[in-house]
N, C-alpha and C. Protein backbone atom coordinates (compact mmCIF):
# COMPACT_ATOMS: atom_id res chain seq x y z
N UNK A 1 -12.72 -0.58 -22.46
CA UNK A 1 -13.40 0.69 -22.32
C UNK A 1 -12.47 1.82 -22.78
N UNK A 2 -12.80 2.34 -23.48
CA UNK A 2 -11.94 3.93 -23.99
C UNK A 2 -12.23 4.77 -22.98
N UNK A 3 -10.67 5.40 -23.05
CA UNK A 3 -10.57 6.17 -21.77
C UNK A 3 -10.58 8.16 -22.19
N UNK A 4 -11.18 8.58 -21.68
CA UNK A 4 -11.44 9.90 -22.12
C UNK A 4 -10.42 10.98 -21.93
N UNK A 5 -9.75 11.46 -22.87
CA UNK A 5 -8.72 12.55 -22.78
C UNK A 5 -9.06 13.72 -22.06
N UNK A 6 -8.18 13.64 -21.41
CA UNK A 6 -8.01 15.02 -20.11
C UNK A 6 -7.83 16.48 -20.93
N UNK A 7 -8.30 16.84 -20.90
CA UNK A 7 -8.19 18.19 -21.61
C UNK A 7 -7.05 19.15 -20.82
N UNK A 8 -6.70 20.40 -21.77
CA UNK A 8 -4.91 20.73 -20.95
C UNK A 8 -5.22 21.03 -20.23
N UNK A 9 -6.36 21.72 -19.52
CA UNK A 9 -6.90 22.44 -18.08
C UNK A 9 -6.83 21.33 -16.94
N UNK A 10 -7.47 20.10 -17.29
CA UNK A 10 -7.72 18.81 -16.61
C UNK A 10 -6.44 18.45 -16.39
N UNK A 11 -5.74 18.01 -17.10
CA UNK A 11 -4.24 17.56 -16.63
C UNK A 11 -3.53 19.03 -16.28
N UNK A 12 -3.57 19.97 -16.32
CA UNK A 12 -2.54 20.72 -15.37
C UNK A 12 -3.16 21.03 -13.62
N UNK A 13 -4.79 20.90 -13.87
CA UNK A 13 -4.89 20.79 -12.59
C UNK A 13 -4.46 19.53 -11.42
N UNK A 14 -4.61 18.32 -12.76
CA UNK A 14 -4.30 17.39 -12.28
C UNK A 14 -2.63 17.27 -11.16
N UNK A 15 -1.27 18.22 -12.35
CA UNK A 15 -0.41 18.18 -12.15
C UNK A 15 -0.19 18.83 -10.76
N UNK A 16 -1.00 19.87 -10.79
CA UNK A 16 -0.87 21.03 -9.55
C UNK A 16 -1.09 20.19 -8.31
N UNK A 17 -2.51 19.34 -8.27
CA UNK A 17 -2.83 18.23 -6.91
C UNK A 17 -1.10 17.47 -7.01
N UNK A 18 -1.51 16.82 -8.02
CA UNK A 18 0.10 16.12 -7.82
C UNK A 18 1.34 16.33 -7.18
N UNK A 19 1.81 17.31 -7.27
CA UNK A 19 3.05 18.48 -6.74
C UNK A 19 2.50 18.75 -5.29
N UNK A 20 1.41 19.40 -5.31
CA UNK A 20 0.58 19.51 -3.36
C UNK A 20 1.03 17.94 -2.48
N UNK A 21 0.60 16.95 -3.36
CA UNK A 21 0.53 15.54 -2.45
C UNK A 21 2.25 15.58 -1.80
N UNK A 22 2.69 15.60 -3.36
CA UNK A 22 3.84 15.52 -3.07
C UNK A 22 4.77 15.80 -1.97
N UNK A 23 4.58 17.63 -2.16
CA UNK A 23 5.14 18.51 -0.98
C UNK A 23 4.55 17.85 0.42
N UNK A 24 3.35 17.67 0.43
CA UNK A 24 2.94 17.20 1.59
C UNK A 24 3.65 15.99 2.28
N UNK A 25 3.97 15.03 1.14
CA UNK A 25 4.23 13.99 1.93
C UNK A 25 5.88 14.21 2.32
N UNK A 26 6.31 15.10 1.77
CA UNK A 26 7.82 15.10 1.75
C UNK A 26 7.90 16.00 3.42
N UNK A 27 7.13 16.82 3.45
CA UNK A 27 7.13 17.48 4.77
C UNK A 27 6.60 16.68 5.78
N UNK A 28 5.41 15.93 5.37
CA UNK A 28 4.73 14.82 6.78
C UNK A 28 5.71 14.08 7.25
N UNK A 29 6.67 13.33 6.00
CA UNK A 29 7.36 12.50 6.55
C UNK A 29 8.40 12.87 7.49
N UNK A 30 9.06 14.11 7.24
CA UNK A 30 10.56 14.68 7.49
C UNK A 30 9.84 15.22 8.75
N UNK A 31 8.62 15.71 9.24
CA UNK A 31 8.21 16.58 10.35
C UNK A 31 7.00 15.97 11.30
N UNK A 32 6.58 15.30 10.99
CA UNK A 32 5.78 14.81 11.26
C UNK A 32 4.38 15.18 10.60
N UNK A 33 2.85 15.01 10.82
CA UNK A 33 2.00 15.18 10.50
C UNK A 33 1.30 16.70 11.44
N UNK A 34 1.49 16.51 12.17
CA UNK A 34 1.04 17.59 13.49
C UNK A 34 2.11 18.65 13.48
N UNK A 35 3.13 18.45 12.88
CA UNK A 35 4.39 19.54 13.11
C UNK A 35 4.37 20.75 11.60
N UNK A 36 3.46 20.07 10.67
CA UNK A 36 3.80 20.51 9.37
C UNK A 36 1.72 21.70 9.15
N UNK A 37 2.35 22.81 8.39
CA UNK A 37 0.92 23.80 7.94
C UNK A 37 0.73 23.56 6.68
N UNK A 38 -0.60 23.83 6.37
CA UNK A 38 -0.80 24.53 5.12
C UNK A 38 -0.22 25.11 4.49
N UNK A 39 0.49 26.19 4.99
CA UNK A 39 1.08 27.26 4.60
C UNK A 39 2.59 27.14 4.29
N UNK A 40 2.86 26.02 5.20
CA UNK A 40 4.57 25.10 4.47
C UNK A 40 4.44 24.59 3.33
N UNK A 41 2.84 23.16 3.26
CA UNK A 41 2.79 22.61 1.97
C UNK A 41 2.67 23.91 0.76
N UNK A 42 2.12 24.66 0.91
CA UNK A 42 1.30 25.79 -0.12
C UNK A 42 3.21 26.29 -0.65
N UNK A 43 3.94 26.40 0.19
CA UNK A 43 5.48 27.23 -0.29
C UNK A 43 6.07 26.15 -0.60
N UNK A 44 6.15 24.81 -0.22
CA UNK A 44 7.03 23.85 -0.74
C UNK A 44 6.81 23.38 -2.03
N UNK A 45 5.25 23.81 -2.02
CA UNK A 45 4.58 22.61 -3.93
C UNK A 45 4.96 24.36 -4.30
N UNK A 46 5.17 25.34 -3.83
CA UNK A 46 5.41 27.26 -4.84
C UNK A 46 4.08 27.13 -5.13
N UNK A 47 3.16 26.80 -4.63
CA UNK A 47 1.77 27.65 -4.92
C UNK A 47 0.89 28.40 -4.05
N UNK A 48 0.24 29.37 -4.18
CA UNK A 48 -0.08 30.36 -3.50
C UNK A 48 -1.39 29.67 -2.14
N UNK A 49 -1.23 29.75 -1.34
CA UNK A 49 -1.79 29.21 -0.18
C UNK A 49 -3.91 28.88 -0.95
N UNK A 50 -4.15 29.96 -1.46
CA UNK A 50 -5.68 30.14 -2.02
C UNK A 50 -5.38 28.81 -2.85
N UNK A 51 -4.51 28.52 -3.83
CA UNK A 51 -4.49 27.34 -4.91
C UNK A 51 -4.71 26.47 -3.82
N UNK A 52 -4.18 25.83 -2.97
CA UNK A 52 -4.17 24.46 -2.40
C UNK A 52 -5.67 23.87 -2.37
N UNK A 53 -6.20 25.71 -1.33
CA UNK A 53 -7.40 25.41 -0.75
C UNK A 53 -8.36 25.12 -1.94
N UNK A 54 -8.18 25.31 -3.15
CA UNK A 54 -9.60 24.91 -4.08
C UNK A 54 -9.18 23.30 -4.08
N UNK A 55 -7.76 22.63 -3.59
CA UNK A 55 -8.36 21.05 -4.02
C UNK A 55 -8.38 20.57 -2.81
N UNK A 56 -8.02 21.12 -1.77
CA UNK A 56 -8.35 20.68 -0.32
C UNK A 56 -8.84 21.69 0.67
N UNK A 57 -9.49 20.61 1.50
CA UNK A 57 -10.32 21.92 2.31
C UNK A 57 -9.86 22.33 3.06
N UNK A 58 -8.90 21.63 3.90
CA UNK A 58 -8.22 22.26 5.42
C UNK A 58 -6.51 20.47 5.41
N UNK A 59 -6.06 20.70 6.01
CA UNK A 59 -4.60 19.91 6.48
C UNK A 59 -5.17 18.05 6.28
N UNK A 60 -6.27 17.99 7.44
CA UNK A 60 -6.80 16.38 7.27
C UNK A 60 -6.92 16.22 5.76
N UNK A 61 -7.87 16.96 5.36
CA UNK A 61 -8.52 16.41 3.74
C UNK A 61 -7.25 15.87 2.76
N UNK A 62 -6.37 16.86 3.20
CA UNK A 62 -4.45 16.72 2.22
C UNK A 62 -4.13 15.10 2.85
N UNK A 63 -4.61 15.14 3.98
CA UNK A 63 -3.82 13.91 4.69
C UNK A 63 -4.01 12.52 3.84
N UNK A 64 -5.59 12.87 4.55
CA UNK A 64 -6.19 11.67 3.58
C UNK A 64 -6.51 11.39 2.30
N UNK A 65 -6.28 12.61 1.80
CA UNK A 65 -5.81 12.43 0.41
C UNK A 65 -4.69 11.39 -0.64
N UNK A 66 -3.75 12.04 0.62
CA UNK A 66 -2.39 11.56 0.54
C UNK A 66 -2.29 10.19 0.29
N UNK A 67 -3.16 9.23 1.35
CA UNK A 67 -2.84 8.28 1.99
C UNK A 67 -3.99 7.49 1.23
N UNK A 68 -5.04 7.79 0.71
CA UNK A 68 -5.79 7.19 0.04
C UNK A 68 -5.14 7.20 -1.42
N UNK A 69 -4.38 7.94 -2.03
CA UNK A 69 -4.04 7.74 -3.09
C UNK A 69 -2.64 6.81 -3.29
N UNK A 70 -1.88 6.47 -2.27
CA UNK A 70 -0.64 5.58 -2.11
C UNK A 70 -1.65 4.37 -1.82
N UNK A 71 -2.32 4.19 -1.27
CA UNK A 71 -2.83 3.00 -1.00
C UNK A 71 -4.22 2.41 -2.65
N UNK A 72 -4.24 3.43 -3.64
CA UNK A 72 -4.21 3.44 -5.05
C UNK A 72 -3.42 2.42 -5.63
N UNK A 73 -2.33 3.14 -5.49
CA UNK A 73 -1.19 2.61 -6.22
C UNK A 73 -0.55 1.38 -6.06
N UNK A 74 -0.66 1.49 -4.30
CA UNK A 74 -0.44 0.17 -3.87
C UNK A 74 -1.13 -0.90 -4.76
N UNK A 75 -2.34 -0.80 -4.30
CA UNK A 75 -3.64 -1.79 -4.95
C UNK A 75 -3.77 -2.12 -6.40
N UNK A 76 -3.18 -0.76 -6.94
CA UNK A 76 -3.30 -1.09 -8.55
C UNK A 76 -2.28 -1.71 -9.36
N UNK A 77 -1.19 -1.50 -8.38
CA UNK A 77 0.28 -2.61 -9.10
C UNK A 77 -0.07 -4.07 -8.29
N UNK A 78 -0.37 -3.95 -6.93
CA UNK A 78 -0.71 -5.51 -6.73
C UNK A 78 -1.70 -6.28 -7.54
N UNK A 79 -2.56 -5.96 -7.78
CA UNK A 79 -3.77 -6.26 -8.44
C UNK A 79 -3.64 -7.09 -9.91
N UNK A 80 -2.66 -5.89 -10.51
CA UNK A 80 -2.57 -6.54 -11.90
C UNK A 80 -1.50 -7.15 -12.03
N UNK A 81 -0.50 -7.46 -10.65
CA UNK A 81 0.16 -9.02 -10.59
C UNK A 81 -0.79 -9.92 -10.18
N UNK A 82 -1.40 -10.34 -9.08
CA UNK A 82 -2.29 -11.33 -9.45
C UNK A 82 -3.02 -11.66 -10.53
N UNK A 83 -3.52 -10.83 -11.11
CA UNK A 83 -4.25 -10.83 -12.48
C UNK A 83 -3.35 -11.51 -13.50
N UNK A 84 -2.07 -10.99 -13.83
CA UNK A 84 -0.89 -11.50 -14.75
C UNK A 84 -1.42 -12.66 -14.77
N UNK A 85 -1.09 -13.24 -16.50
CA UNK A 85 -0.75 -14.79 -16.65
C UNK A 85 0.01 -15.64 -15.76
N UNK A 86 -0.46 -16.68 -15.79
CA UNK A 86 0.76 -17.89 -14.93
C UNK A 86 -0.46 -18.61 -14.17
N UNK A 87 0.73 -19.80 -13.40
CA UNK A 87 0.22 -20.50 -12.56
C UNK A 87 0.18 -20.08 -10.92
N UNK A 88 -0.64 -20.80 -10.20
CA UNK A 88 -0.97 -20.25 -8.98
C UNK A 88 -0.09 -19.88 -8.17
N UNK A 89 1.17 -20.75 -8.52
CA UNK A 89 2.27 -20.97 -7.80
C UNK A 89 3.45 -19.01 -8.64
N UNK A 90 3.36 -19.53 -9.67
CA UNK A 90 4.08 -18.01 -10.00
C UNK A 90 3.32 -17.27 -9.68
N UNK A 91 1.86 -16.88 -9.62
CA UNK A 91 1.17 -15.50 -9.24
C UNK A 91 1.85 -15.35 -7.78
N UNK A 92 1.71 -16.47 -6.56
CA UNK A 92 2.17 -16.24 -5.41
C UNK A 92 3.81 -15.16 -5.31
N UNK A 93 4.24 -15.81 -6.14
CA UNK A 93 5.73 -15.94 -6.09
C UNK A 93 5.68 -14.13 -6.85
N UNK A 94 5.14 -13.83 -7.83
CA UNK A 94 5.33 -12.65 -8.08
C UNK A 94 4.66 -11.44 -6.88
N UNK A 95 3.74 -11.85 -6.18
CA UNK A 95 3.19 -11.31 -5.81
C UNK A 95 3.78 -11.16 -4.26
N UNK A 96 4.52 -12.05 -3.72
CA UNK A 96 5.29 -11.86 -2.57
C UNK A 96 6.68 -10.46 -3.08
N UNK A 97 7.09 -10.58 -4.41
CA UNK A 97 8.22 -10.14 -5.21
C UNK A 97 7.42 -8.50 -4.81
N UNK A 98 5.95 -8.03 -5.72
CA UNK A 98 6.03 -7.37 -5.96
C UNK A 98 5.23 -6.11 -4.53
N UNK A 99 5.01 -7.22 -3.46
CA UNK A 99 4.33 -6.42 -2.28
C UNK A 99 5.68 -6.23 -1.65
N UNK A 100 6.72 -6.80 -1.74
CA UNK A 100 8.33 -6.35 -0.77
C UNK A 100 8.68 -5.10 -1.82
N UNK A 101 8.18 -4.78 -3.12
CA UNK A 101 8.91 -3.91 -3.74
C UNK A 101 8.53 -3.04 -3.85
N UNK A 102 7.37 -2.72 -3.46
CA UNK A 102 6.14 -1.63 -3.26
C UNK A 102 6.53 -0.96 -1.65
N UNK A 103 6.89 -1.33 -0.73
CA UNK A 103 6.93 -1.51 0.36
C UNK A 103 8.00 -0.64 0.48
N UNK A 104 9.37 -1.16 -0.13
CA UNK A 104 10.79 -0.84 0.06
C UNK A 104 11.13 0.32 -1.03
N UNK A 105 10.02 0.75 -1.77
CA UNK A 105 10.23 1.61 -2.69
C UNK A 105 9.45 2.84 -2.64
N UNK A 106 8.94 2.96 -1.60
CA UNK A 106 8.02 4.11 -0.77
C UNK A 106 8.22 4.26 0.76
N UNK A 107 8.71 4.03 0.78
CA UNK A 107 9.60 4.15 2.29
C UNK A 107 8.98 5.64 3.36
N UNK A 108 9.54 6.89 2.55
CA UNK A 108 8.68 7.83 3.35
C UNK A 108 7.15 7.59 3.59
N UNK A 109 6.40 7.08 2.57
CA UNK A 109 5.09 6.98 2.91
C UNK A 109 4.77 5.99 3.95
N UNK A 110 5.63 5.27 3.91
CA UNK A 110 5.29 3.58 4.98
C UNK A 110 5.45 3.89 6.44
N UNK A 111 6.91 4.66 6.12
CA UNK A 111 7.45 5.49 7.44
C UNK A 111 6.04 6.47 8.09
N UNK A 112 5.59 7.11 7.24
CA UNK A 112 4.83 8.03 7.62
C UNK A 112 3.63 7.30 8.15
N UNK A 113 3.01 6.55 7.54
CA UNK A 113 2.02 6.35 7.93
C UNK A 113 1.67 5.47 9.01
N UNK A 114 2.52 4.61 9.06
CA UNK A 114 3.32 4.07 10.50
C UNK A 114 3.24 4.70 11.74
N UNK A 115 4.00 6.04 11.77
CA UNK A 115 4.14 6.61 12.48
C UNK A 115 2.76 7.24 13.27
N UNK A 116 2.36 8.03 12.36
CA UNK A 116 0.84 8.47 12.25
C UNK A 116 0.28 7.93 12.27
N UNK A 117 -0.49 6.67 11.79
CA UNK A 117 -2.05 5.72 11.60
C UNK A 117 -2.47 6.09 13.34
N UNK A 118 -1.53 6.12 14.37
CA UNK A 118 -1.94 6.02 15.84
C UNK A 118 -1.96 7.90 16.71
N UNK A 119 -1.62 8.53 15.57
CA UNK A 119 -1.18 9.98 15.99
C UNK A 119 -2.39 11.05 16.05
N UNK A 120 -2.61 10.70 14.58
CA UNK A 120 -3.40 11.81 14.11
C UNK A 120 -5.01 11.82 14.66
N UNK A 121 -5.10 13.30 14.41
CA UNK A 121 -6.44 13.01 14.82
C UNK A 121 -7.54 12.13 15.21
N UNK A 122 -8.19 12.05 16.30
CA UNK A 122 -9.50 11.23 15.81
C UNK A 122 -10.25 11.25 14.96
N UNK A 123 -10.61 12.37 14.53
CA UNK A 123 -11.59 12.97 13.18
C UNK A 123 -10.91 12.25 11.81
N UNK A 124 -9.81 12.78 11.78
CA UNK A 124 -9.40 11.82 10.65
C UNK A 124 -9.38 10.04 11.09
N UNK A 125 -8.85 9.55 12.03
CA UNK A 125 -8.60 8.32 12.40
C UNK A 125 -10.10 7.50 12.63
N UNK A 126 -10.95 8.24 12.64
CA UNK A 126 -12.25 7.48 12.79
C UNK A 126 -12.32 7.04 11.29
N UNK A 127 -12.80 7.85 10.67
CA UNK A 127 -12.96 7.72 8.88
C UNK A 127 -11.81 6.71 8.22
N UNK A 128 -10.88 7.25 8.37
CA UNK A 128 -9.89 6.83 7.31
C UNK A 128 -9.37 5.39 8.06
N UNK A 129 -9.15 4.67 8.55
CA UNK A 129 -8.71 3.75 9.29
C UNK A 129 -10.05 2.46 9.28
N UNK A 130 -11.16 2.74 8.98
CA UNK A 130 -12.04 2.02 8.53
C UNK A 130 -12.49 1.99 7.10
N UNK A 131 -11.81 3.07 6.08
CA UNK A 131 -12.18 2.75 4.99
C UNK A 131 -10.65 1.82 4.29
N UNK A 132 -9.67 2.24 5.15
CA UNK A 132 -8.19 1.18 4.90
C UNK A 132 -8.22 -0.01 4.75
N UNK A 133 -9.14 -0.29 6.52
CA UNK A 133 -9.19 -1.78 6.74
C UNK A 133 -10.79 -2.09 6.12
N UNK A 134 -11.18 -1.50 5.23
CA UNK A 134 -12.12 -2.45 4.34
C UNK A 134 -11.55 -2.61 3.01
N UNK A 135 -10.89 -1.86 2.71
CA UNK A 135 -10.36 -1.66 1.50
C UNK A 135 -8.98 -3.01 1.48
N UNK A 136 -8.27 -3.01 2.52
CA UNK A 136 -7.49 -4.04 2.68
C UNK A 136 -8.29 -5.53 2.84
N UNK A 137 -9.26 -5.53 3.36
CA UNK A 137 -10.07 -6.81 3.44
C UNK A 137 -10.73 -6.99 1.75
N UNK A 138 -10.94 -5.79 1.23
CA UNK A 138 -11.76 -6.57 -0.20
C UNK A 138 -10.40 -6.74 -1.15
N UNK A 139 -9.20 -6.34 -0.90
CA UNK A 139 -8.30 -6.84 -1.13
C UNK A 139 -7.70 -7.90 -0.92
N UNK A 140 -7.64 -8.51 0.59
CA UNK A 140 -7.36 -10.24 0.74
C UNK A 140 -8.51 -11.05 -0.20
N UNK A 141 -9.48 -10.43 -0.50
CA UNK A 141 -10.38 -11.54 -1.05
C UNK A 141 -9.86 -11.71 -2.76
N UNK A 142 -9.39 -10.73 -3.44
CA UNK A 142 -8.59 -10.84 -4.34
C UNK A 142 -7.49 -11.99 -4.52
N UNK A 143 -6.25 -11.76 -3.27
CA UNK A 143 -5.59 -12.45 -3.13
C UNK A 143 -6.27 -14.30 -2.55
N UNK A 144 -7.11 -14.49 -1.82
CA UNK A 144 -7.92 -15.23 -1.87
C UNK A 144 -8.29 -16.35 -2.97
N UNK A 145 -8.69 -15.95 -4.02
CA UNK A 145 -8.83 -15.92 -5.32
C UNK A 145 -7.63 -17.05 -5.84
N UNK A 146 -6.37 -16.87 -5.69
CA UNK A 146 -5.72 -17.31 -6.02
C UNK A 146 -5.12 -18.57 -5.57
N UNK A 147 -5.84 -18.70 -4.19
CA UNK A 147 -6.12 -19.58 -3.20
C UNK A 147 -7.14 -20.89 -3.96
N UNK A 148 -7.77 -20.30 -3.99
CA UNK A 148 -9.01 -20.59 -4.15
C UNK A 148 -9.26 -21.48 -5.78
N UNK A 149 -7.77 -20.71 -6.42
CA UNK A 149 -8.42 -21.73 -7.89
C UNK A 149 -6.92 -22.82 -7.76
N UNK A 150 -5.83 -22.09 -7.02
CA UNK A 150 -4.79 -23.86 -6.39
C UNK A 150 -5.62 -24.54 -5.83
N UNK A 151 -6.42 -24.32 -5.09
CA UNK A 151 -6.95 -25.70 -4.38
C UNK A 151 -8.17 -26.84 -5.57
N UNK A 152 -9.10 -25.42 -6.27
CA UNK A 152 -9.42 -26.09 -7.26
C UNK A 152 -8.87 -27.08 -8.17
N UNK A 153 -7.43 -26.57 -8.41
CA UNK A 153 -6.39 -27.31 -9.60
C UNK A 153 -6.34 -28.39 -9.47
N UNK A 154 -6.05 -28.39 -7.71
CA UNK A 154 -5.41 -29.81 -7.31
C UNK A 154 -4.07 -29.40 -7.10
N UNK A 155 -3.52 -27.76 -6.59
CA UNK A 155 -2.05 -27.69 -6.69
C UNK A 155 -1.72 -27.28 -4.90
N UNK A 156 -3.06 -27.05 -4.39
CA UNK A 156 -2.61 -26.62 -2.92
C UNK A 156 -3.83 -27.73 -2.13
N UNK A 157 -3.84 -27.96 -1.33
CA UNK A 157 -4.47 -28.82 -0.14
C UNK A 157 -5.28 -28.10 0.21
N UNK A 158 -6.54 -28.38 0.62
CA UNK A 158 -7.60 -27.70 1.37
C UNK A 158 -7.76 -27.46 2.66
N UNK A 159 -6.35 -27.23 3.22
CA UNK A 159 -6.30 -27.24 4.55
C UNK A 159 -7.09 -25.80 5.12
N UNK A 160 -7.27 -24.94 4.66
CA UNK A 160 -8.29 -24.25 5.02
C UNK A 160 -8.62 -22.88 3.94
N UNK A 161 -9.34 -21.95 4.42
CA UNK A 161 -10.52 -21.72 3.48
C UNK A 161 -9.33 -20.74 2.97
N UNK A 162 -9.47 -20.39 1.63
CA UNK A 162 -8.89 -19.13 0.99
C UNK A 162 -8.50 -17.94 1.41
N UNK A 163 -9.95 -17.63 2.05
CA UNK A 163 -9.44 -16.54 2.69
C UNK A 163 -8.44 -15.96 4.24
N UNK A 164 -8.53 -17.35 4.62
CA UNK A 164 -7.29 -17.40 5.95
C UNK A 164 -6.29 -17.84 4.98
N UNK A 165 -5.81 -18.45 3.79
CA UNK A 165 -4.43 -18.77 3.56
C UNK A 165 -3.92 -17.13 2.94
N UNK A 166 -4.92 -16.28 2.03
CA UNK A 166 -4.37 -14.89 1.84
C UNK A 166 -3.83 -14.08 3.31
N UNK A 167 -4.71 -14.23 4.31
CA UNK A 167 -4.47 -13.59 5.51
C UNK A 167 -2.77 -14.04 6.09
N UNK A 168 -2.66 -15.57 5.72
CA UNK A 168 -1.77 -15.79 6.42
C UNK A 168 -0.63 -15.98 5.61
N UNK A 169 -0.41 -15.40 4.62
CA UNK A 169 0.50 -15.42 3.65
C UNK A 169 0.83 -14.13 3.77
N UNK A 170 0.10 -12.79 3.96
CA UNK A 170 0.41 -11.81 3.82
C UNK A 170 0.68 -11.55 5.17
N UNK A 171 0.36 -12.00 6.31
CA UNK A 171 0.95 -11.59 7.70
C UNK A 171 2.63 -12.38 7.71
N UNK A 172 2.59 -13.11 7.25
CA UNK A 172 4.17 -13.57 7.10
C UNK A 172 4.92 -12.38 6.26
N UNK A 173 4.35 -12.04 4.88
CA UNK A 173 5.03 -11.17 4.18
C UNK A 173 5.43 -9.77 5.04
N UNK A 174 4.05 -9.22 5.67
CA UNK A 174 4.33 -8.28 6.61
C UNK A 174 5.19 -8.49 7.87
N UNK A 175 5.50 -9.62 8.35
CA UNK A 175 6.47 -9.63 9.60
C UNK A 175 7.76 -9.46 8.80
N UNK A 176 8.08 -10.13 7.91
CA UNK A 176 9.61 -9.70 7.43
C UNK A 176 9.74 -8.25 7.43
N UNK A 177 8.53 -7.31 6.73
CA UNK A 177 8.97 -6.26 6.29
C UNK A 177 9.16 -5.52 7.38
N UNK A 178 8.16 -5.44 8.40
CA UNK A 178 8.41 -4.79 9.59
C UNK A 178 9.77 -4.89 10.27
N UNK A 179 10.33 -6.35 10.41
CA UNK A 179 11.39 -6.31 10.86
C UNK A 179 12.69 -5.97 10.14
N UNK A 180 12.46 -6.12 8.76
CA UNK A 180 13.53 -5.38 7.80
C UNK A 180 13.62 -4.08 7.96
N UNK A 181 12.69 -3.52 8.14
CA UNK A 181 12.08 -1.90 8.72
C UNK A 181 12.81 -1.05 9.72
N UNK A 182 12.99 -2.40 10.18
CA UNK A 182 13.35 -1.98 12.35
C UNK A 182 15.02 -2.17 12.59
N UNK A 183 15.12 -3.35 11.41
CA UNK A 183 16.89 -3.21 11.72
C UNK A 183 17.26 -3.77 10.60
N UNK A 184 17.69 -3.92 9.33
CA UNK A 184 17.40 -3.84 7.94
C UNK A 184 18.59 -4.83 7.85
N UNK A 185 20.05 -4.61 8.59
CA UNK A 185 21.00 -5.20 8.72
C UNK A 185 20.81 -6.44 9.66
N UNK A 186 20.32 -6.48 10.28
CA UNK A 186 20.10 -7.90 11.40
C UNK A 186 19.12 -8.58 10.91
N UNK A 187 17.94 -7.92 10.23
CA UNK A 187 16.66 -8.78 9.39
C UNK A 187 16.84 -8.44 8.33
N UNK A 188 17.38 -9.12 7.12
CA UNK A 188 17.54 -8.94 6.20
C UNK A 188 16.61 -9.38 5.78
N UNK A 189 15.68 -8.43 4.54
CA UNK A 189 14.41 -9.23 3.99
C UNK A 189 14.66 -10.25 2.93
N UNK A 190 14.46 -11.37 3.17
CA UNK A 190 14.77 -12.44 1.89
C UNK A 190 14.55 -12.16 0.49
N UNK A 191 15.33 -12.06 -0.64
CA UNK A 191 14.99 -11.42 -2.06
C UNK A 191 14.57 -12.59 -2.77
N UNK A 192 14.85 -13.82 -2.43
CA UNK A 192 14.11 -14.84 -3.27
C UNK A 192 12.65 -15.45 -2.77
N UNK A 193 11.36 -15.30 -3.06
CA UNK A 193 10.29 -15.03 -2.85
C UNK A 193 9.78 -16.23 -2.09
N UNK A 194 10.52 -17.70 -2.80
CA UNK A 194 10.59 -18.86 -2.97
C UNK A 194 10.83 -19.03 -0.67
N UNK A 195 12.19 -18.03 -0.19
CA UNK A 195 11.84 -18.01 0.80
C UNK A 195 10.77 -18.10 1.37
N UNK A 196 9.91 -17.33 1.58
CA UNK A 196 8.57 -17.07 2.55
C UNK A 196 7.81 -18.11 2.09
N UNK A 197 7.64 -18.33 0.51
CA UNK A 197 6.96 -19.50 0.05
C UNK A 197 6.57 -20.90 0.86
N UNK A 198 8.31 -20.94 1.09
CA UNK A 198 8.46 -22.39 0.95
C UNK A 198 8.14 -22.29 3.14
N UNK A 199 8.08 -21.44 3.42
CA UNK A 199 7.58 -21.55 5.23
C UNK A 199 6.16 -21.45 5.31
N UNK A 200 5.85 -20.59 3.90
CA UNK A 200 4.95 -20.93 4.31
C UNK A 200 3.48 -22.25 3.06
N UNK A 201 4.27 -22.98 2.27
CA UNK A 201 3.76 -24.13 2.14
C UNK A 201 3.89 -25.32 2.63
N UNK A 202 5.41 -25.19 3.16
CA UNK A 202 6.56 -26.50 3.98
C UNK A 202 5.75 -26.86 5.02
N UNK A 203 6.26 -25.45 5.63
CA UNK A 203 6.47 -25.56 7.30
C UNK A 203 7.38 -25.93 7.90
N UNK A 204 7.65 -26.76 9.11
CA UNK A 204 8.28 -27.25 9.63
C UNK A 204 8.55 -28.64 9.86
N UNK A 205 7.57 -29.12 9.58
CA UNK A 205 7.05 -30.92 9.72
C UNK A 205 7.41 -31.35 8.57
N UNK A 206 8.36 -32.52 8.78
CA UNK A 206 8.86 -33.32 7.94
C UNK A 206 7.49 -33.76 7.12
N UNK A 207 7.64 -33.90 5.71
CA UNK A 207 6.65 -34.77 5.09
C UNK A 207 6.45 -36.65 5.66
C-alpha cells in the first residue's frame, strides 16, 4: 500500500504532539502523574499552554495518549519480529531478545506506568486499562501463532493449546523483567534468550 506524504503543516504538527508526549513523559516519570500540570508540560515541550490544548483536551487525554502510543511501538517492533523470516524456534528466540530490549530501553515509561496503572484516576483507569488488556490479549494471539504452526511442523508437542503456551512464555519473560526491575544486581536478566527458552521447553524433568 503507498503511503501518503505528510504535507509540511502535517509533519510539524506532527513534531509539536511529539515534543508534548515527550515533555510529558519526562515530567510523569520524574514527578509522578498527579504531581505534574498542564502548564509544566506546556513550558517543558516551550509551547504556549493554548498549543497543547488544540491536541489534547485536559492532563488524562496527554496521559493516555502517552501510554497508548508506547504501547504502539511496543506492538509494532514486536510484531514484525514474529513476522521476520525463520523458524519457530528462532522467531521465539528473537522475540524473547527483542521484548527484554524494548522493556530495558524505555525504562521511564515502564517505570511510569507501573507506578501509575494503580494511581491514576478512575476515569482514566476504567477506559484505558481495558483497552491495554485487550490490546495485549489480541496480541498473545499473534504470539500464539507461532505456537501454533511449531506444533503444526512437528517441532513443539501439543501439550497444550497455543494460546496458553504464548501466555506462558510471556509470563516467564515478564517475571525476569520485573525482578531485574526490583534489584537488577541480584536478578540479573539472562542475555542469552536460549535461557528462558530452554525452562521453558525443558523444564525440570529429566527426559
Amino acid at each position: 500500500m503507498k503511503k501518503t506524504k505528510l504535507s509540511r503543516r502535517e509533519r510539524e504538527k506532527l513534531r509539536q504532539r511529539q515534543e508534548m508526549l515527550a515533555a510529558a513523559l519526562e515530567l510523569f516519570s520524574e514527578k509522578g502523574y498527579h504531581n505534574v500540570t498542564v502548564q509544566e508540560i506546556a513550558e517543558k515541550a516551550e509551547f504556549a499552554i493554548g498549543t497543547l490544548y488544540k491536541f489534547f483536551q485536559n492532563k488524562e487525554d496527554l496521559y493516555t495518549a502517552l501510554v497508548l502510543e508506547q504501547c504502539d511501538n511496543f506492538e509494532s517492533a514486536l510484531t514484525k519480529v514474529l513476522e521476520a523470516p525463520g523458524t519457530e524456534i528462532e522467531k521465539l528466540q528473537n522475540y524473547v531478545q527483542g521484548r527484554s530490549e524494548k522493556f530495558r530501553n524505555n525504562l521511564p515509561f515502564v517505570r511510569l506506568f507501573l507506578a501509575e496503572s494503580k494511581g491514576i484516576t478512575f476515569n482514566i483507569k476504567a477506559g484505558l486499562d481495558e483497552t491495554i488488556r485487550k490490546r495485549y490479549r489480541d496480541f498473545l494471539e499473534k504470539l500464539a501463532l507461532v505456537f501454533e504452526s511449531g506444533i503444526r511442523n512437528k517441532r513443539f508437542r501439543n501439550i497444550a493449546s497455543p494460546y496458553q503456551l504464548a501466555v506462558a512464555l510471556d509470563s516467564i519473560i515478564d517475571a525476569f523483567l520485573l525482578l531485574w526491575l526490583e534489584a537488577p544486581e541480584r536478578y540479573p536478566y539472562p542475555e542469552d534468550p536460549d535461557t528462558i527458552l530452554d525452562i521453558f521447553f525443558k523444564g525440570l524433568t529429566p527426559p
